[in-house]
Protein backbone atom coordinates (compact mmCIF):
# COMPACT_ATOMS: atom_id res chain seq x y z
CA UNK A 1 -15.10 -73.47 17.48
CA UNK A 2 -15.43 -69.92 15.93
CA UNK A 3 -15.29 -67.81 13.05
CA UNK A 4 -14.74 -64.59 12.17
CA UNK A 5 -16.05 -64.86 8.47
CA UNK A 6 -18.52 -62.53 7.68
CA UNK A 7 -21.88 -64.32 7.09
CA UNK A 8 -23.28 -64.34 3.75
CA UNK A 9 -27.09 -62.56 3.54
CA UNK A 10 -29.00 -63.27 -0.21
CA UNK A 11 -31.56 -61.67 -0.59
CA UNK A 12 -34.59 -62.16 -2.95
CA UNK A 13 -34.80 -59.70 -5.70
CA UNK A 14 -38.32 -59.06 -4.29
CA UNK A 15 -39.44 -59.17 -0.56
CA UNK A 16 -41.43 -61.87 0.13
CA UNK A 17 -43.96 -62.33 3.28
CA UNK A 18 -45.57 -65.21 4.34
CA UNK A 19 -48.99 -63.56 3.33
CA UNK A 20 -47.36 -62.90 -0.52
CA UNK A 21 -45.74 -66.51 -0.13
CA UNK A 22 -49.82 -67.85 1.14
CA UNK A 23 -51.33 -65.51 -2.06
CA UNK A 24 -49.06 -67.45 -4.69
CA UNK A 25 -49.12 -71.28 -3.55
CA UNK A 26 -53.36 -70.10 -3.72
CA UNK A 27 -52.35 -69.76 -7.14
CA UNK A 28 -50.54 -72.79 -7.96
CA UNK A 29 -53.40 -74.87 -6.07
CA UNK A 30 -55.36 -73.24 -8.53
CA UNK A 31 -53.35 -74.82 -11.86
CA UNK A 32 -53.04 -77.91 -9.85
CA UNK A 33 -56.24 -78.98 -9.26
CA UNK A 34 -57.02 -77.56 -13.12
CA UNK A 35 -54.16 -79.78 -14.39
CA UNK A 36 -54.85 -82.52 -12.02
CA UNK A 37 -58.53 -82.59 -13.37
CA UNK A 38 -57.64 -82.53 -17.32
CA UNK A 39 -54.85 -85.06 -16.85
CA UNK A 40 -57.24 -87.23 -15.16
CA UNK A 41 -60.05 -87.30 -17.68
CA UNK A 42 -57.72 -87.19 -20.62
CA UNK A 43 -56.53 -90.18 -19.00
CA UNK A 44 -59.29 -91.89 -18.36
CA UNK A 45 -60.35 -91.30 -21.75
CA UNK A 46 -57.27 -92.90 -22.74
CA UNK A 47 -57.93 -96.10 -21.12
CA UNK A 48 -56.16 -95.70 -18.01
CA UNK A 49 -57.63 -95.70 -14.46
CA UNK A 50 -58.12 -93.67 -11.31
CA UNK A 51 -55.83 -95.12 -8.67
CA UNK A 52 -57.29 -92.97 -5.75
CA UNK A 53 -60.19 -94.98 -4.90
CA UNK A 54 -61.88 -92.10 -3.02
CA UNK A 55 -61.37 -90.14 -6.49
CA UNK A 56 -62.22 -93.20 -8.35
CA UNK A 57 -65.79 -93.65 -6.74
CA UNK A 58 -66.63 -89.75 -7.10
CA UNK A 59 -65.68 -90.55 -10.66
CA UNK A 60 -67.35 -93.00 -11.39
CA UNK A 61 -70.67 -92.39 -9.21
CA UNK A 62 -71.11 -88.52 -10.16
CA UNK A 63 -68.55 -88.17 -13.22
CA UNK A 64 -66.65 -84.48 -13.06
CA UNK A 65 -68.79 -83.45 -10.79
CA UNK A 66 -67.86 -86.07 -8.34
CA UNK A 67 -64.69 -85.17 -8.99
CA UNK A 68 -64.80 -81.40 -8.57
CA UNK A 69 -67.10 -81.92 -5.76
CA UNK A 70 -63.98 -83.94 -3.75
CA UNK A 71 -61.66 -80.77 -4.85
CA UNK A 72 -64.01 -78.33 -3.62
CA UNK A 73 -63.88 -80.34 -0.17
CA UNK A 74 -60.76 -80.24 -0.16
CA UNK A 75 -60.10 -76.56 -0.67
CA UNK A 76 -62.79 -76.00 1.72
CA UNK A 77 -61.56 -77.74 4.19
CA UNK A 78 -58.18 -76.43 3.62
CA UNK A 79 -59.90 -72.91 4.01
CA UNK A 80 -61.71 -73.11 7.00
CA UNK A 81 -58.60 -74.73 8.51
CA UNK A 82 -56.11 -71.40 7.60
CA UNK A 83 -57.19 -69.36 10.43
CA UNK A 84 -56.22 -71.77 12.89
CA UNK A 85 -52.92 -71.02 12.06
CA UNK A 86 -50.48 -68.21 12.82
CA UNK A 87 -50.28 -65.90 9.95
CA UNK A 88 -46.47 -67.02 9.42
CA UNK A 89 -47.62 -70.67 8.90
CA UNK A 90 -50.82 -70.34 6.94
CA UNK A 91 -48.57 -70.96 3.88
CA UNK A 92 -48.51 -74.58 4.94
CA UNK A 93 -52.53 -75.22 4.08
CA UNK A 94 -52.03 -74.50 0.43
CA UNK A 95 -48.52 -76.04 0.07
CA UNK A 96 -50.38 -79.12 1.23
CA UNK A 97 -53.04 -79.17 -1.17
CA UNK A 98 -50.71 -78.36 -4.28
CA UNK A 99 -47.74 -80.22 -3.78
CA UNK A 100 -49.91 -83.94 -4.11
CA UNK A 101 -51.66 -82.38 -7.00
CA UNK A 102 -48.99 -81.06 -8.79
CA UNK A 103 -47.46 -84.69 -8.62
CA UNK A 104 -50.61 -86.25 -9.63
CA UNK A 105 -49.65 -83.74 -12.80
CA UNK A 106 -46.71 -84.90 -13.24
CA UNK A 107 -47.75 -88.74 -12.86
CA UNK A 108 -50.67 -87.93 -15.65
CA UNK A 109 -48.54 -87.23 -18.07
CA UNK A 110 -46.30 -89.39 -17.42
CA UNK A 111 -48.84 -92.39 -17.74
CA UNK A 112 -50.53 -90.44 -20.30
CA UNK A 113 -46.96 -90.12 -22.56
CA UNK A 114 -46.58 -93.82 -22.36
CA UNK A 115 -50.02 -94.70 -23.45
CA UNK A 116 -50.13 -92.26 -26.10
């Protein structure tokens, strides 16, 4: 089965490469890990507790600096990954590092909003 419709193209109002793509998830892993940080504390000093129990003994063994000692590891490891990667999929190494901790946002405030 055929058809002769024309095919529909959208385009972006700006063009977009993978490397551009890469440059702004770096960016939103950036404000993730800053909100996932601040949500965390301001919800710990709420009351509430860590639920990742890898984050939870940094936490409570070295305090933030446990804390932004297992995001630095992270981001590290996510960086000395990147080049093993074909330029077209290197926007996959940030994409996995900010979509958890933009939901771990999200889940902050949520817990945070009910406690408050």
């Amino acid at each position: 089965m055929g058809s002769d419709a024309p095919y529909w193209h959208h385009r972006l109002p700006v063009d977009v490469t993978s490397l551009g793509f890469e440059r702004l998830l770096w960016v939103v892993v950036a404000i993730a890990l800053v909100g996932d940080v601040a949500t965390t504390f301001a919800g710990l000093y709420l009351g509430l507790s860590e639920s990742n129990p890898v984050a939870r003994g940094a936490i409570d063994g070295y305090g933030l600096g446990g804390m932004l000692a297992l995001k630095g590891f992270a981001v590290g490891v996510a960086l000395l990954c990147r080049p093993l990667l074909p330029q077209v999929y290197r926007p996959i190494i940030p994409a996995g590092l900010a979509l958890p901790w933009t939901v771990a946002v999200c889940i902050n405030l949520y817990m945070i909003s009910v406690v408050a």
